[in-house]
N, C-alpha and C. Protein backbone atom coordinates (compact mmCIF):
# COMPACT_ATOMS: atom_id res chain seq x y z
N UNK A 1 15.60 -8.15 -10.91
CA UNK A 1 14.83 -8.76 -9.84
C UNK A 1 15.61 -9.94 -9.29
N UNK A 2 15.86 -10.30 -7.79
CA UNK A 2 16.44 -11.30 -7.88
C UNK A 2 15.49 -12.05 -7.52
N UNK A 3 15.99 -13.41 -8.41
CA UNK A 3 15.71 -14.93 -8.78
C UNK A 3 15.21 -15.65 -7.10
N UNK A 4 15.61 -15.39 -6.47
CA UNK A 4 15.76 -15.87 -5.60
C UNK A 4 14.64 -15.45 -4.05
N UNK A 5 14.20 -14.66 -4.41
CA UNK A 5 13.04 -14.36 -3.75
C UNK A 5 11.80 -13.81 -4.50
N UNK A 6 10.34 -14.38 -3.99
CA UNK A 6 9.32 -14.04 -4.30
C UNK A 6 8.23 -14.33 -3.84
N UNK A 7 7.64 -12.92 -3.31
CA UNK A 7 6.64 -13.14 -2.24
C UNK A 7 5.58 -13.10 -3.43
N UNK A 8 4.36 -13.42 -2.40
CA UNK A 8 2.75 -13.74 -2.94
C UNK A 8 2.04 -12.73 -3.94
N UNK A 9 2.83 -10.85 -3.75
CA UNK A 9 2.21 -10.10 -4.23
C UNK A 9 2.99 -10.23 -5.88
N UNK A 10 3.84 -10.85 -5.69
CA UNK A 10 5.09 -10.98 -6.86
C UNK A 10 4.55 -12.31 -7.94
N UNK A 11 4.18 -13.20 -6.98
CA UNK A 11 3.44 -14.30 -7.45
C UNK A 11 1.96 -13.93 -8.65
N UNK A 12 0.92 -12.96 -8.05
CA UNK A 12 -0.21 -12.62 -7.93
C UNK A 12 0.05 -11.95 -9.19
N UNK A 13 1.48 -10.84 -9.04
CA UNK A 13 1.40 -9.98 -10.38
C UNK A 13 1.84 -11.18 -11.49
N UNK A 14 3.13 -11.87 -11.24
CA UNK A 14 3.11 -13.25 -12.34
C UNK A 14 1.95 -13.62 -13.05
N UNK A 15 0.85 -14.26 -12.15
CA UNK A 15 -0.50 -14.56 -12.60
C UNK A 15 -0.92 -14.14 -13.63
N UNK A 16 -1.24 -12.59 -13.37
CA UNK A 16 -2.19 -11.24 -14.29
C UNK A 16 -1.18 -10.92 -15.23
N UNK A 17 0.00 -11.26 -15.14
CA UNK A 17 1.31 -10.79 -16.58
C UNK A 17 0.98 -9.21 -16.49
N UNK A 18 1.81 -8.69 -15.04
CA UNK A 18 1.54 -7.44 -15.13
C UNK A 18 2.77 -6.97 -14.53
N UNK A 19 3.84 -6.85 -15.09
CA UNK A 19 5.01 -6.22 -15.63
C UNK A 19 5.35 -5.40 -13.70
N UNK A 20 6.53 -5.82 -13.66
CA UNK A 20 6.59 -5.09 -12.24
C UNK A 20 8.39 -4.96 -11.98
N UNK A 21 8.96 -3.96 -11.18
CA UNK A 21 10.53 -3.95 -10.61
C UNK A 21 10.49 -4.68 -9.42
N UNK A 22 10.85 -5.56 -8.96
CA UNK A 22 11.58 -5.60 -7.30
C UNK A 22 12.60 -4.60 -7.00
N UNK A 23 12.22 -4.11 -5.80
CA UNK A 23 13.61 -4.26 -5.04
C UNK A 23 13.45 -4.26 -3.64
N UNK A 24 14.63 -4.66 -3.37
CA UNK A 24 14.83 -5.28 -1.80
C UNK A 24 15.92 -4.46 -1.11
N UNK A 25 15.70 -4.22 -0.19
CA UNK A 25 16.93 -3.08 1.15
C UNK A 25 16.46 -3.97 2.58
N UNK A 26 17.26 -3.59 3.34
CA UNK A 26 18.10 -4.20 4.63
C UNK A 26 16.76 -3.45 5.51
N UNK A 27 15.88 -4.13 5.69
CA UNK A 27 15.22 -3.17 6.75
C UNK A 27 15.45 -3.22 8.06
N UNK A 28 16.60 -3.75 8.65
CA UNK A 28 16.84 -3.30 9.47
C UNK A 28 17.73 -2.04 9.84
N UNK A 29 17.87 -1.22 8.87
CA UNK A 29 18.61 -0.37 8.64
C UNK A 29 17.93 0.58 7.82
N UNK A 30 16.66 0.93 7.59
CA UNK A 30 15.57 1.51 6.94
C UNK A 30 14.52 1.06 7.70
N UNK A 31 13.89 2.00 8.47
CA UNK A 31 12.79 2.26 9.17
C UNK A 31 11.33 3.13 9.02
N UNK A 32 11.65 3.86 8.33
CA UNK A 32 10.45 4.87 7.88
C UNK A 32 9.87 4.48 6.13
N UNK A 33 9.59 4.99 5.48
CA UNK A 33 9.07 5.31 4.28
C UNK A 33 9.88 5.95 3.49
N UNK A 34 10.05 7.25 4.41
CA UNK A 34 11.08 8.55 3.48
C UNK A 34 12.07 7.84 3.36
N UNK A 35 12.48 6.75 4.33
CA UNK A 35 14.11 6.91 4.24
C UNK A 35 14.30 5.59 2.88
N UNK A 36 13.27 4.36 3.07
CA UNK A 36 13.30 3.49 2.13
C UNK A 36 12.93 4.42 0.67
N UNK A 37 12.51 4.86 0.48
CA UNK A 37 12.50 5.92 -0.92
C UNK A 37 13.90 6.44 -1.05
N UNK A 38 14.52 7.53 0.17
CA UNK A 38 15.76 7.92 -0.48
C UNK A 38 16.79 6.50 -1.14
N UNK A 39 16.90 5.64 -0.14
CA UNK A 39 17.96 4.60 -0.43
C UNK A 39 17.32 3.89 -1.33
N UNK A 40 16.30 3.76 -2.18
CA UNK A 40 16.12 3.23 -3.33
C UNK A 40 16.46 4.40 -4.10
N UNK A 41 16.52 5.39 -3.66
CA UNK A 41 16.74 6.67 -5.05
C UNK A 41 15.64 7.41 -5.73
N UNK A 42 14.54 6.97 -5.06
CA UNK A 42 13.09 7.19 -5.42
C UNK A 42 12.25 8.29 -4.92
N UNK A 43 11.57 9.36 -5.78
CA UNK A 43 10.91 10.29 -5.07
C UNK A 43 9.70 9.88 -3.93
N UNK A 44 10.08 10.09 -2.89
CA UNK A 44 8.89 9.99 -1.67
C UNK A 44 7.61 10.39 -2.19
N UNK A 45 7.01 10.74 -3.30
CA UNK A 45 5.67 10.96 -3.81
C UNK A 45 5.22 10.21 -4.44
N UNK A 46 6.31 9.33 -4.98
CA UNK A 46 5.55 8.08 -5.60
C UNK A 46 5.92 6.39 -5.08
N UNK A 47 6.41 6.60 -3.67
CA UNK A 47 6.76 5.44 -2.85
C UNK A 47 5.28 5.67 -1.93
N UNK A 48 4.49 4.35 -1.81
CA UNK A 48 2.88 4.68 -1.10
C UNK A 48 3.39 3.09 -0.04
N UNK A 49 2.76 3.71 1.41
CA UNK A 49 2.77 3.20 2.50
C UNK A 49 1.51 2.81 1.99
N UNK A 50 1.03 1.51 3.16
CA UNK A 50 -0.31 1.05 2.80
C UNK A 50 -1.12 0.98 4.05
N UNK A 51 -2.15 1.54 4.51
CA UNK A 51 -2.89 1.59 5.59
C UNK A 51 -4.21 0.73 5.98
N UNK A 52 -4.27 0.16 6.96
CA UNK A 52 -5.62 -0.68 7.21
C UNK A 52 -6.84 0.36 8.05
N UNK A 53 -7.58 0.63 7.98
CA UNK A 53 -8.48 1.23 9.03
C UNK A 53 -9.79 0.69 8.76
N UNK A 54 -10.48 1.06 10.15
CA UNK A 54 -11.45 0.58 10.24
C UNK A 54 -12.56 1.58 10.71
N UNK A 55 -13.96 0.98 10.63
CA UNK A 55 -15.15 2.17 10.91
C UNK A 55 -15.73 1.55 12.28
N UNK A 56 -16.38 2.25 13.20
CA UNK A 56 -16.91 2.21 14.40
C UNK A 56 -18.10 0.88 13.98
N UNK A 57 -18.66 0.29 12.79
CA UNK A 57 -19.56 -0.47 12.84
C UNK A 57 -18.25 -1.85 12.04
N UNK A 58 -17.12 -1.31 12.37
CA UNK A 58 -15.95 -2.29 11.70
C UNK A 58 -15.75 -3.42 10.55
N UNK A 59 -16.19 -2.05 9.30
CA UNK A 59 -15.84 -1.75 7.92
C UNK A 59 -14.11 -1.76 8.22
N UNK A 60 -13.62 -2.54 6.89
CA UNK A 60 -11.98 -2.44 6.52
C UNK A 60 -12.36 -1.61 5.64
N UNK A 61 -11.01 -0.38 5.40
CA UNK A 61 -10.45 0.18 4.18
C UNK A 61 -9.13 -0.10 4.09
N UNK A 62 -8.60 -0.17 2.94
CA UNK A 62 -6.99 -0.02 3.08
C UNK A 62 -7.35 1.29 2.22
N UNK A 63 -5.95 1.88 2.58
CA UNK A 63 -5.38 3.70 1.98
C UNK A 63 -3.90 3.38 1.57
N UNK A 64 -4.03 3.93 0.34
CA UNK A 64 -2.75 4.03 0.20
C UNK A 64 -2.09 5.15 -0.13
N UNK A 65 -1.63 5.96 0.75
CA UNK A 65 -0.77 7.44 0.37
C UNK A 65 0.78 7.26 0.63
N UNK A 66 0.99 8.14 -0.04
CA UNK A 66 2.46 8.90 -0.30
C UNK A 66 3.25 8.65 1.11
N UNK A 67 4.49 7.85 1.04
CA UNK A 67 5.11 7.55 2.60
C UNK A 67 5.19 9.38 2.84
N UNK A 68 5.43 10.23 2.31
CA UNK A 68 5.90 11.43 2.48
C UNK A 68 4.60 12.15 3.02
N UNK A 69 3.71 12.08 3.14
CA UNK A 69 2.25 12.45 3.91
C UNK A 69 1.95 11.77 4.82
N UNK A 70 0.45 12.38 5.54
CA UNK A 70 -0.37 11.38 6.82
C UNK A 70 -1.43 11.04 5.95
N UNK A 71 -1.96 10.00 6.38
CA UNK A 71 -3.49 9.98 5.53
C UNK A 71 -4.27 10.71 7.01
N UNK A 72 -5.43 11.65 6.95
CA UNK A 72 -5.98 12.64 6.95
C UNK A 72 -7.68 11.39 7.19
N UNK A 73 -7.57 10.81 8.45
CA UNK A 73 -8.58 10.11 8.75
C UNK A 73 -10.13 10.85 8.59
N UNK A 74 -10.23 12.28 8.77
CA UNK A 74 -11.71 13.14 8.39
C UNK A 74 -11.67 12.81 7.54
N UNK A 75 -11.20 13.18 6.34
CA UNK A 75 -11.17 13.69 5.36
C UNK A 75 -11.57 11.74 4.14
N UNK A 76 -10.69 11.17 4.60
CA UNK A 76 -10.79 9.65 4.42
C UNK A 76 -11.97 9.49 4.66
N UNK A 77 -12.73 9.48 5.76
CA UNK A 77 -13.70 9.24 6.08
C UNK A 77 -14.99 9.61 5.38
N UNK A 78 -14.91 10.74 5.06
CA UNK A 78 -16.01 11.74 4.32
C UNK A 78 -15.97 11.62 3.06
N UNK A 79 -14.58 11.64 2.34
CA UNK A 79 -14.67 11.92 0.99
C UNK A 79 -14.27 10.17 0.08
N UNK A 80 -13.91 9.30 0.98
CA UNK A 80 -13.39 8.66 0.30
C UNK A 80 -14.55 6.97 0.46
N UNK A 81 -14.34 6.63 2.03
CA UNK A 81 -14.87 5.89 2.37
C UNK A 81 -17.26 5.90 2.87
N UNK A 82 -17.38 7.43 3.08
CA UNK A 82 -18.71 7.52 3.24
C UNK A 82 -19.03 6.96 4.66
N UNK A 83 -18.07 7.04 5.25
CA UNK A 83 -18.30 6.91 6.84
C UNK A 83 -18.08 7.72 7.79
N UNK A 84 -19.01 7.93 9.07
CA UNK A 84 -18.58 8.95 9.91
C UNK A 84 -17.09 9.33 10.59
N UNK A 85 -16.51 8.17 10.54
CA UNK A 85 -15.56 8.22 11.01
C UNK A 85 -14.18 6.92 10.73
N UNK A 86 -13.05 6.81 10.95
CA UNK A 86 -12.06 5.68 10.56
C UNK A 86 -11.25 5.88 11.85
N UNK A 87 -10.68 4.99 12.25
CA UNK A 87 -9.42 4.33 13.05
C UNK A 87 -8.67 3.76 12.62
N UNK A 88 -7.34 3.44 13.05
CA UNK A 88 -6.12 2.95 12.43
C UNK A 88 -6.66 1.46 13.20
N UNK A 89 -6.41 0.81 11.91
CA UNK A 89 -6.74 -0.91 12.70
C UNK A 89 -5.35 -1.06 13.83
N UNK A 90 -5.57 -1.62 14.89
CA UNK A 90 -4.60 -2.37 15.50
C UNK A 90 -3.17 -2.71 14.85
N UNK A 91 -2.35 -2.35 15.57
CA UNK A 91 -0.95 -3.38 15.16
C UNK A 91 -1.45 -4.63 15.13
N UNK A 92 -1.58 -4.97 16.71
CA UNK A 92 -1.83 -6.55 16.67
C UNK A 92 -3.09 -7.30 15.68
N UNK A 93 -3.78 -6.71 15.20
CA UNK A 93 -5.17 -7.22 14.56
C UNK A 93 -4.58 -7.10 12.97
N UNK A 94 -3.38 -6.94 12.46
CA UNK A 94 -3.47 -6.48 11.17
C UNK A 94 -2.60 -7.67 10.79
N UNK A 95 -1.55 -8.69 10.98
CA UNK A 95 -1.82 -10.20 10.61
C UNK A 95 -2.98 -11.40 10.26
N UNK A 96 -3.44 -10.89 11.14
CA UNK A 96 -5.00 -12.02 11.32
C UNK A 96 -5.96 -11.54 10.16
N UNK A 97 -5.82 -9.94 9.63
CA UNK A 97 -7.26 -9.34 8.79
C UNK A 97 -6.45 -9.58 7.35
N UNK A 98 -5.49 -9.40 7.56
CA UNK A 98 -4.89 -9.07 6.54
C UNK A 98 -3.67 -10.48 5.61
N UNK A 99 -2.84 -11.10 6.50
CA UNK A 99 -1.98 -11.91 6.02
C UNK A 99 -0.68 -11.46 6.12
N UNK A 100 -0.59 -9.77 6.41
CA UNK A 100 0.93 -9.29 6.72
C UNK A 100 1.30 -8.51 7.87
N UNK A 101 2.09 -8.66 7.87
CA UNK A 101 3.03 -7.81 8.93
C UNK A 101 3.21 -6.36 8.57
N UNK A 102 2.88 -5.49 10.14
CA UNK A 102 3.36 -3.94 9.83
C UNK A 102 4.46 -4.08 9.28
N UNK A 103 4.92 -3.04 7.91
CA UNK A 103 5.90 -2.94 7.02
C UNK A 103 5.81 -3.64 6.28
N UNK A 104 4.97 -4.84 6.13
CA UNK A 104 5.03 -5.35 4.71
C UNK A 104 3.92 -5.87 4.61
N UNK A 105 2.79 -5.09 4.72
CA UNK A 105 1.33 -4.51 4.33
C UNK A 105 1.09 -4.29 2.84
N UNK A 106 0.95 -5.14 1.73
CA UNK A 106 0.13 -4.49 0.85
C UNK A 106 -0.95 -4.74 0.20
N UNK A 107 -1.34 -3.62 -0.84
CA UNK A 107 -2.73 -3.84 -0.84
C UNK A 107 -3.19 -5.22 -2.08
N UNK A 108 -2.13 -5.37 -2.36
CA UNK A 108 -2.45 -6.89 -3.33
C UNK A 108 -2.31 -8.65 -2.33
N UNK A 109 -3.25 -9.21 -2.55
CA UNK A 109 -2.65 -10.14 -1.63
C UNK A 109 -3.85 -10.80 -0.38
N UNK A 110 -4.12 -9.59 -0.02
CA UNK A 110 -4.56 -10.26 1.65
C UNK A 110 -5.75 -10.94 1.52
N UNK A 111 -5.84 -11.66 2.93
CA UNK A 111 -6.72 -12.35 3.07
C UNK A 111 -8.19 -12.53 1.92
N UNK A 112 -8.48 -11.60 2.21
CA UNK A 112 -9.70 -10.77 2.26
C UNK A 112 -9.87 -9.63 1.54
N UNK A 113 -10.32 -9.39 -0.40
CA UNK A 113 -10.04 -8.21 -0.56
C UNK A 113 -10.73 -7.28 -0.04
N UNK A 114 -10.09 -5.98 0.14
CA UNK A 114 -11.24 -4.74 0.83
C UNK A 114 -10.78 -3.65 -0.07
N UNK A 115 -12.03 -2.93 -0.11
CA UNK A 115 -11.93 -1.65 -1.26
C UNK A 115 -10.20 -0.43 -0.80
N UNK A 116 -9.81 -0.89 -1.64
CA UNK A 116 -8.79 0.22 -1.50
C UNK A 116 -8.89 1.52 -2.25
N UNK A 117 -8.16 2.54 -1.51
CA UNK A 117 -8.11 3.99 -1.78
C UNK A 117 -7.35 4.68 -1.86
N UNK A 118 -6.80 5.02 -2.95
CA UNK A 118 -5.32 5.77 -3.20
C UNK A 118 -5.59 6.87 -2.89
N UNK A 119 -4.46 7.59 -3.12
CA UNK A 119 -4.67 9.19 -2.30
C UNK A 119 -4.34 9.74 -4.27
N UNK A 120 -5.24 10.86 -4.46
CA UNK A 120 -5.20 10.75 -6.04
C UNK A 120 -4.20 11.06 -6.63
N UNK A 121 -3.05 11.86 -5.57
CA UNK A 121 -1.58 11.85 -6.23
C UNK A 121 -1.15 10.76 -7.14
N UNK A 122 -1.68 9.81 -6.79
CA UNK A 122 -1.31 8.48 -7.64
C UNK A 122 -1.31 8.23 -8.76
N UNK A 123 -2.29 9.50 -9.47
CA UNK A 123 -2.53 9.11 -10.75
C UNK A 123 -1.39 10.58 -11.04
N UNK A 124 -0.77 11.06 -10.61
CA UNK A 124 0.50 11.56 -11.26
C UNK A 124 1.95 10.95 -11.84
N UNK A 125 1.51 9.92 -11.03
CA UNK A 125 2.88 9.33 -11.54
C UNK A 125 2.47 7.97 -12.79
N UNK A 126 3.61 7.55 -13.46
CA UNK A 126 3.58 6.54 -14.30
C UNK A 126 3.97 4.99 -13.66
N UNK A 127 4.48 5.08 -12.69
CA UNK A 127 4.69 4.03 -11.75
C UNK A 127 4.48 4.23 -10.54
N UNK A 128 4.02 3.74 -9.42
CA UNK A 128 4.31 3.63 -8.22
C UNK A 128 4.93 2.81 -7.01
N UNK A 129 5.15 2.89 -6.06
CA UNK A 129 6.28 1.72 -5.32
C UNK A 129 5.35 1.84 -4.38
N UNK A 130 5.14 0.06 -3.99
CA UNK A 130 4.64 -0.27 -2.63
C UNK A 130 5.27 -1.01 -2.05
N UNK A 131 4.71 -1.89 -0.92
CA UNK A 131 5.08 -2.88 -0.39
C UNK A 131 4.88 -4.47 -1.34
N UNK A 132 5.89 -4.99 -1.37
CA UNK A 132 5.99 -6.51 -1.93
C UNK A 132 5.03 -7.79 -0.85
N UNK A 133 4.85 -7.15 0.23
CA UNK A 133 4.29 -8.24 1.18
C UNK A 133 5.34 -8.76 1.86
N UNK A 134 6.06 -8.67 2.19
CA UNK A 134 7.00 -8.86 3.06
C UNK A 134 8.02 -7.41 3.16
N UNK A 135 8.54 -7.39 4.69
CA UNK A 135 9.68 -6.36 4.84
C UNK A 135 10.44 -6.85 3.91
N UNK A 136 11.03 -5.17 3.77
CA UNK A 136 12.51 -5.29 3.07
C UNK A 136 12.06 -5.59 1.25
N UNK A 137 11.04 -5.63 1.13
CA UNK A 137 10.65 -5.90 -0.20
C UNK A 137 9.52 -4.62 -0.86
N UNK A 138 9.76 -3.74 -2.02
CA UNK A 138 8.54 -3.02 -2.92
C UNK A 138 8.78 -3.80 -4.10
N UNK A 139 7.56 -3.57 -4.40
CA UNK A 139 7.23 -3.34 -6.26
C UNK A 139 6.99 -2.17 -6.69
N UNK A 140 6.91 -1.73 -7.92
CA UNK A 140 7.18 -1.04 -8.68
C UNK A 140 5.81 -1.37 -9.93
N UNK A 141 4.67 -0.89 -10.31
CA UNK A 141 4.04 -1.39 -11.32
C UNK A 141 3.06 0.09 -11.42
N UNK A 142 2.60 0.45 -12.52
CA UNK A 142 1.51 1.47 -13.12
C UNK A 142 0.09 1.63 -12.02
N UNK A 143 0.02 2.16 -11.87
CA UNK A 143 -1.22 2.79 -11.13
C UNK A 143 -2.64 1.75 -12.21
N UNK A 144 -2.38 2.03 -13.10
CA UNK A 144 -3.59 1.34 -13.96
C UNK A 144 -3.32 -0.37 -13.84
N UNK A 145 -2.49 -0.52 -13.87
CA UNK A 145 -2.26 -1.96 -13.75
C UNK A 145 -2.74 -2.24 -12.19
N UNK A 146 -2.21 -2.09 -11.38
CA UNK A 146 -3.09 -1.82 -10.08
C UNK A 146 -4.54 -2.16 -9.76
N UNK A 147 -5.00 -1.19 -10.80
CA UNK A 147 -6.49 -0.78 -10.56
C UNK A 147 -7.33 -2.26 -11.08
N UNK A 148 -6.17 -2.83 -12.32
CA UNK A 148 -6.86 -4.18 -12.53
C UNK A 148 -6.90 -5.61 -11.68
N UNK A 149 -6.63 -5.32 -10.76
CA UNK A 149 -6.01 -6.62 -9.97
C UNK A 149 -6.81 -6.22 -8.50
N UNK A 150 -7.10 -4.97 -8.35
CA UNK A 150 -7.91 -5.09 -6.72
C UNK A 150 -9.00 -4.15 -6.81
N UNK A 151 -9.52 -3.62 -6.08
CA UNK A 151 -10.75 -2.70 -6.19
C UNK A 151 -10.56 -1.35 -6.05
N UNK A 152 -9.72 -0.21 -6.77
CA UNK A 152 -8.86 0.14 -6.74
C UNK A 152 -9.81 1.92 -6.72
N UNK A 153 -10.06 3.08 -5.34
CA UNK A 153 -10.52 4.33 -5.97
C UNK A 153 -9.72 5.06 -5.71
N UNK A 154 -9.88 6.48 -5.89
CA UNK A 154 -8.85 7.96 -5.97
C UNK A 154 -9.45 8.57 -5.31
N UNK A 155 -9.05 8.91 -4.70
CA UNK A 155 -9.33 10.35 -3.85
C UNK A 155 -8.91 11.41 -2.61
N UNK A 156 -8.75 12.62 -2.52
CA UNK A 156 -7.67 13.47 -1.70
C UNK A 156 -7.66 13.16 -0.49
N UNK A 157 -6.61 12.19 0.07
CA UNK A 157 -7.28 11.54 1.74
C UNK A 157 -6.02 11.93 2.63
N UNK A 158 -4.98 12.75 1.96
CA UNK A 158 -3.82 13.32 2.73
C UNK A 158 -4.31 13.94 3.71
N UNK A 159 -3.54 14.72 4.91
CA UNK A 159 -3.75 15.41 5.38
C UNK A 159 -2.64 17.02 4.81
């Protein structure tokens, strides 16, 4: 890990003594999900993008699926969240709700906690990689460890 940087979600896991990897890549030179997974060396099924959406009576969810999938807004909606329907929150509205910037969105951290929802692939793996809270930054920590630190459910929200 280097010494030398450490964002809030890095801080947060410090706190809870909950065991985590950094790592850091050039995002200006890594743009997608898939591609920050290959250049870490990491299978795209267990690298998770983190999503904000919102409901027509404007309920937050965050989602967190597989950079290598879509999250599957019906399906989110119905099976996960119990609402008729979800929207992708705003670019511009997702600093102000949240505390981060598109690309370095995650679900530990923000403002405001809101029920998050993994996509249940999650519980296949023994680790997973998210966002650190800032670009250019993931962590690396257990799905269960996770689950202790935010409000954490499962369920099939891919498309």
């Amino acid at each position: 890990m280097c010494a030398a940087v450490k964002t809030n979600v890095m801080r947060i896991l410090d706190a809870h003594r909950i065991p985590y990897q950094h790592y850091e890549y050039d995002a200006s030179k890594f743009l997608d999900g898939a591609s920050i997974a290959a250049h870490l060396g990491q299978d795209a099924r267990r690298v998770f993008k983190t999503l904000v959406c919102t409901t027509p009576s404007n309920k937050i969810f965050v989602f967190m699926v597989p950079v290598c999938h879509e999250l599957d807004l019906k399906r989110a909606a119905a099976a996960a969240a119990n609402e008729k329907s979800l929207a992708m929150l705003h670019q511009r509205d997702l600093l102000a709700l949240t505390g981060y910037v598109h690309g370095g969105c995650s679900p530990i951290g923000m403002k405001k906690q809101f029920i998050t929802i993994a996509d249940a692939s999650i519980l296949e793996f023994e680790t997973i990689i998210f966002s650190a809270g800032r670009v250019g930054h993931q962590v690396e920590i257990s799905p269960r460890d996770l689950g202790r630190i935010i409000p954490l459910k499962c369920a099939n929200v891919c498309a």
